[in-house]
Protein backbone atom coordinates (compact mmCIF):
# COMPACT_ATOMS: atom_id res chain seq x y z
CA UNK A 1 -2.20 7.90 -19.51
CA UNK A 2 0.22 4.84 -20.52
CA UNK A 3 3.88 5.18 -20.98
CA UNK A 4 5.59 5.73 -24.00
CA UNK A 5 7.13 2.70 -25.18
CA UNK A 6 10.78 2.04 -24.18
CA UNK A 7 13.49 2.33 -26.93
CA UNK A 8 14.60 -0.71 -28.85
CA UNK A 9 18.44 -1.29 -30.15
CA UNK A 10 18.26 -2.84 -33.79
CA UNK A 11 21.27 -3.22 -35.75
CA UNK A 12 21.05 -2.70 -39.33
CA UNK A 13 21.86 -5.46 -42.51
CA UNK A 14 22.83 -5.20 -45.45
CA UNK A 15 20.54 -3.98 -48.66
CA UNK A 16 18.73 -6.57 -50.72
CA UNK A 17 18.68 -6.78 -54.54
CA UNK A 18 16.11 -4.42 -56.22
CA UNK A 19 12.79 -5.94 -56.83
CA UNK A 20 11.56 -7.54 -59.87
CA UNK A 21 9.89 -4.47 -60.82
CA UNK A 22 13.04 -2.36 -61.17
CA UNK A 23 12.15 -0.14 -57.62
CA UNK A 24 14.94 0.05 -55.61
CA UNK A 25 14.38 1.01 -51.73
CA UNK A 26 17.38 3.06 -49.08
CA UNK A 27 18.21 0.56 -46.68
CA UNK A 28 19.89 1.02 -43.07
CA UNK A 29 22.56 -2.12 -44.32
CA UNK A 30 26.64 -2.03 -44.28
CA UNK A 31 26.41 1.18 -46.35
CA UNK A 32 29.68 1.33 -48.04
CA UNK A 33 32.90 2.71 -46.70
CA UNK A 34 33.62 6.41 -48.39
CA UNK A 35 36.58 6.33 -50.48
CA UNK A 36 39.42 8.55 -48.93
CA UNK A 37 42.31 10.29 -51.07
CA UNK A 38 45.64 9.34 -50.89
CA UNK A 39 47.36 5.58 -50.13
CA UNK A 40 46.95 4.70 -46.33
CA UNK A 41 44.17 7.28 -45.98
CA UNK A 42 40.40 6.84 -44.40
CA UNK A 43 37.90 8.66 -44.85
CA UNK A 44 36.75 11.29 -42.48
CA UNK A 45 33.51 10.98 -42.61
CA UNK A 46 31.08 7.63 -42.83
CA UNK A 47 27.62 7.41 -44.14
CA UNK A 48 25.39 5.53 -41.36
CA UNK A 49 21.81 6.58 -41.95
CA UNK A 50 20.27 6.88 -45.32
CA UNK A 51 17.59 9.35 -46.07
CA UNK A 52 14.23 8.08 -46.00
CA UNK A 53 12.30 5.09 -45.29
CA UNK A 54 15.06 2.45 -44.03
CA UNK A 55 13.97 -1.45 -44.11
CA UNK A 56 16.50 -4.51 -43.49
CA UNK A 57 16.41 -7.30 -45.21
CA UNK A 58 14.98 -9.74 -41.99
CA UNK A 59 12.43 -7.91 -41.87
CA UNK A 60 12.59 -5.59 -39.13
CA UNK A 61 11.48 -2.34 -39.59
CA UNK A 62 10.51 0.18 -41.38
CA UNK A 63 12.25 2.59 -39.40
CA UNK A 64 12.55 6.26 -40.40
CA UNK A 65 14.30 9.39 -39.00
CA UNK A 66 11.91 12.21 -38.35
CA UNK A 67 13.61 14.82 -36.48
CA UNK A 68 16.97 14.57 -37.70
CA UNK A 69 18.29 17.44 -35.71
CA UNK A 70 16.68 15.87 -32.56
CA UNK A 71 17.96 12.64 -33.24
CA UNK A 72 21.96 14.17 -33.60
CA UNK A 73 21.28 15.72 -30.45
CA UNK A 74 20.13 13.05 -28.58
CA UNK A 75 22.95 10.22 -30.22
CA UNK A 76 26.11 13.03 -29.05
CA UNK A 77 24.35 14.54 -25.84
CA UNK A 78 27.26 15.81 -23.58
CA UNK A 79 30.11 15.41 -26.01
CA UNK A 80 29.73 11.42 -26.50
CA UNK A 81 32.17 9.95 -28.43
CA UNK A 82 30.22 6.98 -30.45
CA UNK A 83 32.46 3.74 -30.61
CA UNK A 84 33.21 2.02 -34.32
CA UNK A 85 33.87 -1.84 -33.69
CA UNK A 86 34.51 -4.92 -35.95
CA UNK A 87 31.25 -6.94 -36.63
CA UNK A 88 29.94 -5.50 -33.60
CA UNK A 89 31.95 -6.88 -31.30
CA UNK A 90 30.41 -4.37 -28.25
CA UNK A 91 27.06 -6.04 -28.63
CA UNK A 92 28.37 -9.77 -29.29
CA UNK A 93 31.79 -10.15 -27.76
CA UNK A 94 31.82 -7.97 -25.03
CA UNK A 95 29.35 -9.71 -23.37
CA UNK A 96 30.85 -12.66 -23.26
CA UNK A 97 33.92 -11.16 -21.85
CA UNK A 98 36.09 -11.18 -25.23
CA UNK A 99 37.50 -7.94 -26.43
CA UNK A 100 35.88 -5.46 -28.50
CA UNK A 101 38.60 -3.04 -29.23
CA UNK A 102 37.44 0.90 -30.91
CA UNK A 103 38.74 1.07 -34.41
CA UNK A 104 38.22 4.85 -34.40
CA UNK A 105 35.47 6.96 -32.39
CA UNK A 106 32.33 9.26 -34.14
CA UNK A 107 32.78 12.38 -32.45
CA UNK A 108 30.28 14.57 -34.75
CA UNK A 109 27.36 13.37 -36.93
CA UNK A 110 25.66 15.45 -40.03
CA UNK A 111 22.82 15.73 -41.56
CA UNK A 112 23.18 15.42 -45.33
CA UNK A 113 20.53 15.38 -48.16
CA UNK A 114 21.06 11.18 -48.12
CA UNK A 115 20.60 10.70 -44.87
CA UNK A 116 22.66 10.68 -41.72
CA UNK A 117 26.69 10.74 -41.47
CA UNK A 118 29.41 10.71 -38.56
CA UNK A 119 33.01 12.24 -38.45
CA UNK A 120 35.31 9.44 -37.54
CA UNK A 121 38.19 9.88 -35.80
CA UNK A 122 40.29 6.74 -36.25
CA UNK A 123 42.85 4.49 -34.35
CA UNK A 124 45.68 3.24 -35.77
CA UNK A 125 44.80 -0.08 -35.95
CA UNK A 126 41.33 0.95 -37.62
CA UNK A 127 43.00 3.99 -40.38
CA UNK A 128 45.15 0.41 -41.01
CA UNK A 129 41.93 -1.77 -41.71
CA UNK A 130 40.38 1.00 -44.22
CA UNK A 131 43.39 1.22 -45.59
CA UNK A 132 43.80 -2.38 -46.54
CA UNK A 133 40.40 -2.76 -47.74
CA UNK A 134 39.94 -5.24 -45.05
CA UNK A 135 36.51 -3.83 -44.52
CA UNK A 136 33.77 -2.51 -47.14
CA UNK A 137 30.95 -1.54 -45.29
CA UNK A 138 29.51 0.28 -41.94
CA UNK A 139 26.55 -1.62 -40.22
CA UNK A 140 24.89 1.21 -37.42
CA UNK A 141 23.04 0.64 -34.29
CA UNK A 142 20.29 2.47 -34.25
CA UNK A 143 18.01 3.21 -31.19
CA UNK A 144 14.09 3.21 -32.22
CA UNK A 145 10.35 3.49 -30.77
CA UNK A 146 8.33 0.93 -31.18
CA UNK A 147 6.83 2.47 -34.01
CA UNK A 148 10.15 2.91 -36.04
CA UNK A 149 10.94 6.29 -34.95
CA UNK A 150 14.71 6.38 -34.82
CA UNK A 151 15.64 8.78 -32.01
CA UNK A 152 19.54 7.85 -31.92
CA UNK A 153 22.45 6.33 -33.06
CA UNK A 154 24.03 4.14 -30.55
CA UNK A 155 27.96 2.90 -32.28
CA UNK A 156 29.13 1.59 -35.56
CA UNK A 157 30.78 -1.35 -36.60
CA UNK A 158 33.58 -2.22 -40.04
CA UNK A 159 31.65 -5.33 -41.63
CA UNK A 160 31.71 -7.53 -44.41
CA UNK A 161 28.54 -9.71 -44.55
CA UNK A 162 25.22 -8.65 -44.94
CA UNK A 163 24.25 -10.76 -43.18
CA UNK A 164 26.09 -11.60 -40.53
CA UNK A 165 25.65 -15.20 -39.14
CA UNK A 166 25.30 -13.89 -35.59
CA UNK A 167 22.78 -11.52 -36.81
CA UNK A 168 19.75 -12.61 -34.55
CA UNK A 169 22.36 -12.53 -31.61
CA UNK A 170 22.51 -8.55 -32.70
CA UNK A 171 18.92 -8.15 -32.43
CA UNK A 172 18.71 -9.04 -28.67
CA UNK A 173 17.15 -6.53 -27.36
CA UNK A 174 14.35 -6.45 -29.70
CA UNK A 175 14.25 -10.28 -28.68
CA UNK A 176 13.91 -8.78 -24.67
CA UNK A 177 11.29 -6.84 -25.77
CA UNK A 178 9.32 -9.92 -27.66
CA UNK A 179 9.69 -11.76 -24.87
CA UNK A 180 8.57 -9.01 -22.12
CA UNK A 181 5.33 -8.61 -24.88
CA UNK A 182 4.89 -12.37 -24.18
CA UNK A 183 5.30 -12.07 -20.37
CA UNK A 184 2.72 -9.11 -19.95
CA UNK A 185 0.11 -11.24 -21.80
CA UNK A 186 0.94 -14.45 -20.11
CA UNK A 187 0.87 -12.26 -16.42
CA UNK A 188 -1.84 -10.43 -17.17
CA UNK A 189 -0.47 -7.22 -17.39
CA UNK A 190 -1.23 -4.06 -19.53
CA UNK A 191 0.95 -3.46 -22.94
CA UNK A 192 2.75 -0.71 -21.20
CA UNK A 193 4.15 -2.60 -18.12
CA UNK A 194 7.47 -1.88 -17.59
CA UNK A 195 10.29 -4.35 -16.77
CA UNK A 196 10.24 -3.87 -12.88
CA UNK A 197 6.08 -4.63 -13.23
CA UNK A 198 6.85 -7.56 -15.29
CA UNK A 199 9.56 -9.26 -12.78
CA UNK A 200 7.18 -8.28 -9.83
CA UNK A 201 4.39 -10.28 -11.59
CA UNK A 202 6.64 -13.23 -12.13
CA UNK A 203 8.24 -12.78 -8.65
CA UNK A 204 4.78 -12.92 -7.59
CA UNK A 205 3.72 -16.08 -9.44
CA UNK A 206 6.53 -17.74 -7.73
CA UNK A 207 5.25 -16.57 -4.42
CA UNK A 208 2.49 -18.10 -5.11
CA UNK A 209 3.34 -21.49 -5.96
CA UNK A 210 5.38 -21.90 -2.88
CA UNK A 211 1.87 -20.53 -0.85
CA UNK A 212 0.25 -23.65 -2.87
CA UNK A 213 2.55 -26.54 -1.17
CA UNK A 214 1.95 -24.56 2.01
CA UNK A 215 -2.07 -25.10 1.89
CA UNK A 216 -2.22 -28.55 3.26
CA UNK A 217 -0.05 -27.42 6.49
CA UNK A 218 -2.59 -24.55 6.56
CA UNK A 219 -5.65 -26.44 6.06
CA UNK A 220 -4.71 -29.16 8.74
CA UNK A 221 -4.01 -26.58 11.12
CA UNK A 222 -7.45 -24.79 10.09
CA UNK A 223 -9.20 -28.20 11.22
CA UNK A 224 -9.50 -28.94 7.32
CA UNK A 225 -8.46 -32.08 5.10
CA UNK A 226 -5.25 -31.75 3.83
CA UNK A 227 -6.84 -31.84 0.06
CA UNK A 228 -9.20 -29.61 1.20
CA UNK A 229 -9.80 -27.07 -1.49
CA UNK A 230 -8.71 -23.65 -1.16
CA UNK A 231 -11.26 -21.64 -1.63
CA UNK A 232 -12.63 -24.10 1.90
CA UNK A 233 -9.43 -23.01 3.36
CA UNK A 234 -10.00 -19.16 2.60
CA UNK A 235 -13.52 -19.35 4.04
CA UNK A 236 -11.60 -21.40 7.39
CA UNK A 237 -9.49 -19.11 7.82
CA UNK A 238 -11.81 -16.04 7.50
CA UNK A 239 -14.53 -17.47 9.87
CA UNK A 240 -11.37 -17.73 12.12
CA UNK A 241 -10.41 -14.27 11.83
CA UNK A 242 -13.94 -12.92 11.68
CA UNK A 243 -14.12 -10.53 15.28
CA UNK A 244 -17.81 -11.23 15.55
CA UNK A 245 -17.02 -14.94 15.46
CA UNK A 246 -13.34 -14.68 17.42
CA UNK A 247 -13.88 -14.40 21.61
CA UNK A 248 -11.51 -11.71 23.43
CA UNK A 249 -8.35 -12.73 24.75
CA UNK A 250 -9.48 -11.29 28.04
CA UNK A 251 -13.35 -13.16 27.64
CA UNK A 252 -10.99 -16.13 26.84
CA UNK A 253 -8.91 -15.29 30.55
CA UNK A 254 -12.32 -14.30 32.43
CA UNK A 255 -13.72 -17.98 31.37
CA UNK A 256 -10.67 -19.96 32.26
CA UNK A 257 -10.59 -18.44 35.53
CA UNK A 258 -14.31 -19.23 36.04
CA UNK A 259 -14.03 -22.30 34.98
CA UNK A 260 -11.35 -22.75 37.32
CA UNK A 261 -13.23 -21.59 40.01
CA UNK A 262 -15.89 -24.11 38.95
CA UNK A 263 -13.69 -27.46 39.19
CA UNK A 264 -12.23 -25.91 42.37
CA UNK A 265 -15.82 -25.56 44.49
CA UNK A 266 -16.82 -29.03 43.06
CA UNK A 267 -13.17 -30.23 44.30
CA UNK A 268 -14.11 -29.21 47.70
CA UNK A 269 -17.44 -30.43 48.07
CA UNK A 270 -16.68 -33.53 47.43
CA UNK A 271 -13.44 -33.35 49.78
CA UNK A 272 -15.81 -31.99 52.58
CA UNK A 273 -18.37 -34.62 51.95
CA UNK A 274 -15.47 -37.67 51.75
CA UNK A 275 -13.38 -36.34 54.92
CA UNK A 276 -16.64 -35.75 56.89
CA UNK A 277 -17.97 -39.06 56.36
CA UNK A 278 -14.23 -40.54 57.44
CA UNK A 279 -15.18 -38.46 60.69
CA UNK A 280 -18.40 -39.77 61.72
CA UNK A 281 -17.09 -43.21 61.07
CA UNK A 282 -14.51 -42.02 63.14
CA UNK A 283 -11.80 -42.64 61.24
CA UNK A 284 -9.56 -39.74 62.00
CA UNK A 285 -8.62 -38.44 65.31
CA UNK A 286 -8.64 -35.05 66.60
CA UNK A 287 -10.70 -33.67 63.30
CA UNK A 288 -10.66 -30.32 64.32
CA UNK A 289 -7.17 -29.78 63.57
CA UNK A 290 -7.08 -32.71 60.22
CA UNK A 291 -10.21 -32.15 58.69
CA UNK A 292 -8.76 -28.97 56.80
CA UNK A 293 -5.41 -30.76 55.88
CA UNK A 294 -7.51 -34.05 54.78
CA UNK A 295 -9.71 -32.00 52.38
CA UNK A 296 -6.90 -29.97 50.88
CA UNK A 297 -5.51 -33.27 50.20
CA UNK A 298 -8.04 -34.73 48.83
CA UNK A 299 -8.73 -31.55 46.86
CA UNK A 300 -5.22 -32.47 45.17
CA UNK A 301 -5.61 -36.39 44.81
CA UNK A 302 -9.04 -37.52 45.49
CA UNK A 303 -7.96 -40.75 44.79
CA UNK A 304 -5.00 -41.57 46.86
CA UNK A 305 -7.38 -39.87 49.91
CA UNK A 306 -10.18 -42.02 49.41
CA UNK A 307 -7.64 -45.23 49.34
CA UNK A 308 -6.05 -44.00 52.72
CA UNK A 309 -9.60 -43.61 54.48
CA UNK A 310 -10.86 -46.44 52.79
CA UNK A 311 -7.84 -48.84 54.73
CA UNK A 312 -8.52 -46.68 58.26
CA UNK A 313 -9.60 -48.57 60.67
CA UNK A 314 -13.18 -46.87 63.15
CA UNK A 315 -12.10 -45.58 66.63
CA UNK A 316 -15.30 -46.44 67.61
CA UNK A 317 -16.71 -49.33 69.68
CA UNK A 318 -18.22 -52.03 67.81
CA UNK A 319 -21.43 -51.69 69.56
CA UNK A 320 -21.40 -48.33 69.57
CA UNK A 321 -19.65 -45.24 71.14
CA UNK A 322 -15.74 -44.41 70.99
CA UNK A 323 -12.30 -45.58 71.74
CA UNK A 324 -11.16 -41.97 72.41
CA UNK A 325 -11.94 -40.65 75.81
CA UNK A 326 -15.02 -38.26 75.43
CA UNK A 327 -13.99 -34.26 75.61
CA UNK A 328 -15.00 -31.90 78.88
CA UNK A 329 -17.42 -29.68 78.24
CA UNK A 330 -16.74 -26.15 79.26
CA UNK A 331 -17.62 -26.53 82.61
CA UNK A 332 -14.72 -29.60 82.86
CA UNK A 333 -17.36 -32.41 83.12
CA UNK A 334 -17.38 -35.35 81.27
CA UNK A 335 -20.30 -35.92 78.64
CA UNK A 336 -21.45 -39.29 78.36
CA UNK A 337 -20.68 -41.45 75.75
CA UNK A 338 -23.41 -43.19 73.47
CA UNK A 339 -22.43 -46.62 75.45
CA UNK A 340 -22.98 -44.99 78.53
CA UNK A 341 -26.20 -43.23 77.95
CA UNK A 342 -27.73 -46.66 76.48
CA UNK A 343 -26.59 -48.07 79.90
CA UNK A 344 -27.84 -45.65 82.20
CA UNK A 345 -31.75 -45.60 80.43
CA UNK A 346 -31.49 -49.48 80.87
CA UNK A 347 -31.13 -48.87 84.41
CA UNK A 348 -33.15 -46.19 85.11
CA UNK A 349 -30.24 -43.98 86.65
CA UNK A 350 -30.20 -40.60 86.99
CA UNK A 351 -27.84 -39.31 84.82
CA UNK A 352 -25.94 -36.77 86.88
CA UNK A 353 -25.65 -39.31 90.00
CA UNK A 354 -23.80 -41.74 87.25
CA UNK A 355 -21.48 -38.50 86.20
CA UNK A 356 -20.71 -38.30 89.58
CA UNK A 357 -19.88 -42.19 90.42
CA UNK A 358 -17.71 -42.64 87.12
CA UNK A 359 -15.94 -39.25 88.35
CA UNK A 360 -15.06 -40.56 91.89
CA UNK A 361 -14.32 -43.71 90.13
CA UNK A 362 -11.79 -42.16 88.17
CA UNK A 363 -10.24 -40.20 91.29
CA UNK A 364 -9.72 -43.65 93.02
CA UNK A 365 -7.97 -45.56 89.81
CA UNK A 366 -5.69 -42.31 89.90
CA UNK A 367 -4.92 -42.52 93.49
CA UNK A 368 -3.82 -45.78 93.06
């Protein structure tokens, strides 16, 4: 179920000339200040309302009172004291900060057969302006449904015009209300949207513009054109945050550290196969203690390895066999070289008995 509409503020003109046809019509205008009795008197009491159907003469309206009693209720609830102005200066100076002294205060209001009146009591300053006749009328403000229901009566101002120049200034809040009418439609919104749904729509809106220069960051960064449209962009960025189509985090970890694992084993194989080569051609000495630091080099800089081995010169003979003396064997004998085996078969020696000669051979050149 909707909302009842909000109240609107009107303030009342003054009443036109009767029609052509003679029918006159009770208006809610400057109704006309009560005469009082004696010199420098005002009157006590002030007619605001009339009874009836009230028009203006802009337009507004008809407005008319239906629950009188409710309505002097509502206007005086906890002992108000209404405020009687000059040319309503609450609603049009005020606001701007200018002074809108009280020229007296309705403390009671009455319901009489034609229509609605307030007991005034007065200032000086206002008793002074009766007095003189420097005023001849009382222009209400009147609080009203949308529908014209007046449900209260808001302050009262000492006028002159009816109608006052700054009239359409008076009518501001009916204005608001226009305008919010104007804003739901525009927005989108339902008749009955209050003012807080209204500047959360507009609010909104703005939001939304400033999301509209961000799409070309977004779309760039969802591997889109720049111009790419946006509903492209929305389908980017849901395929993106689609969990069928998005890996884990820890799939995502498990893979990088098998992939690591991957470059790592094919690191080493081809460090093994580089360094071992360097060995046969015997370019590095005593391999059982480098080979391990030459791979884990090479591991780290394949390149710089393979230009180091690459300017190493052989440690073997150039016909064959080593510069490096050949290891014992276990038992502390000397294996023959490749040299020396190619020698011995060309002479038909007996192995062992060749051992044996190079051995004393060597114990002689250390004797000496």
């Amino acid at each position: 179920m909707s909302k009842p509409a909000a109240p609107l503020v009107a303030l009342c003109s003054a009443p036109p000339a009767p029609k052509a046809d003679g029918a006159s019509t009770a208006l809610c205008s400057a109704l006309p200040i009560p005469a009082a009795e004696g010199a420098g008197a005002a009157p006590e009491y002030i007619h605001l309302l009339p009874a009836g159907e009230i028009r203006t003469v802009d337009g507004r309206g008809p407005y008319r009172v239906r629950d009188v009693e409710a309505l002097i209720r509502t206007s005086m609830e906890g002992g108000a004291r209404l405020v009687l102005d000059e040319n309503h200066a609450t609603d049009l100076a005020a606001p701007r900060g200018d002074a809108a002294p009280a020229r007296g205060w309705i403390v009671g209001l009455q319901s009489r057969q034609d229509g609605v009146w307030g007991q005034v009591e007065w200032t000086e300053a206002g008793r002074q302006l009766v007095a003189d006749k420097a005023y001849r009328n009382i222009s209400p403000a009147i609080r009203h449904l949308a529908d014209g229901t007046v449900i209260g009566v808001l302050r009262a101002s000492l006028v002159n015009m009816a109608n006052l120049r700054g009239l359409a200034a008076l009518h501001q809040q009916d204005r608001n209300m226009d305008f919010l009418a104007k804003l739901r439609q525009e927005l989108g919104l339902k008749d009955d949207a209050d003012e807080a749904a209204v500047l959360a729509a507009v609010k909104s809106a703005s939001t939304a513009s400033t999301h509209a220069a961000q799409l070309p960051a977004i779309a760039k960064a969802a591997g889109l054109a720049e111009n790419a449209e946006a509903s492209a962009i929305l389908g980017a960025v849901t395929t993106l945050a689609d969990p069928a189509k998005r890996v884990p985090a820890d799939a995502v970890t498990a893979l990088q550290s098998q992939l690591t694992a991957l470059q790592q084993g094919i690191a080493r194989e081809r460090a093994e196969t580089a360094i071992d080569a360097a060995i046969k051609a015997g370019k590095i000495a005593a391999p059982q203690v480098m080979r391990d630091h030459y791979i884990a080099r090479h591991m780290a800089d394949p390149a710089a390895v393979d230009m180091e081995l690459g300017a190493m010169i052989s440690l073997h003979r150039p016909g064959g066999g080593s510069l490096m003396p050949p290891t014992p064997d276990k038992d502390g004998r000397v294996p023959l070289d490749a040299e020396e085996v190619r020698v011995v078969a060309l002479m038909g020696v007996d192995p062992e008995a060749f051992k044996k000669a190079r051995a004393a051979e060597g114990s002689r050149e250390g004797a000496l």
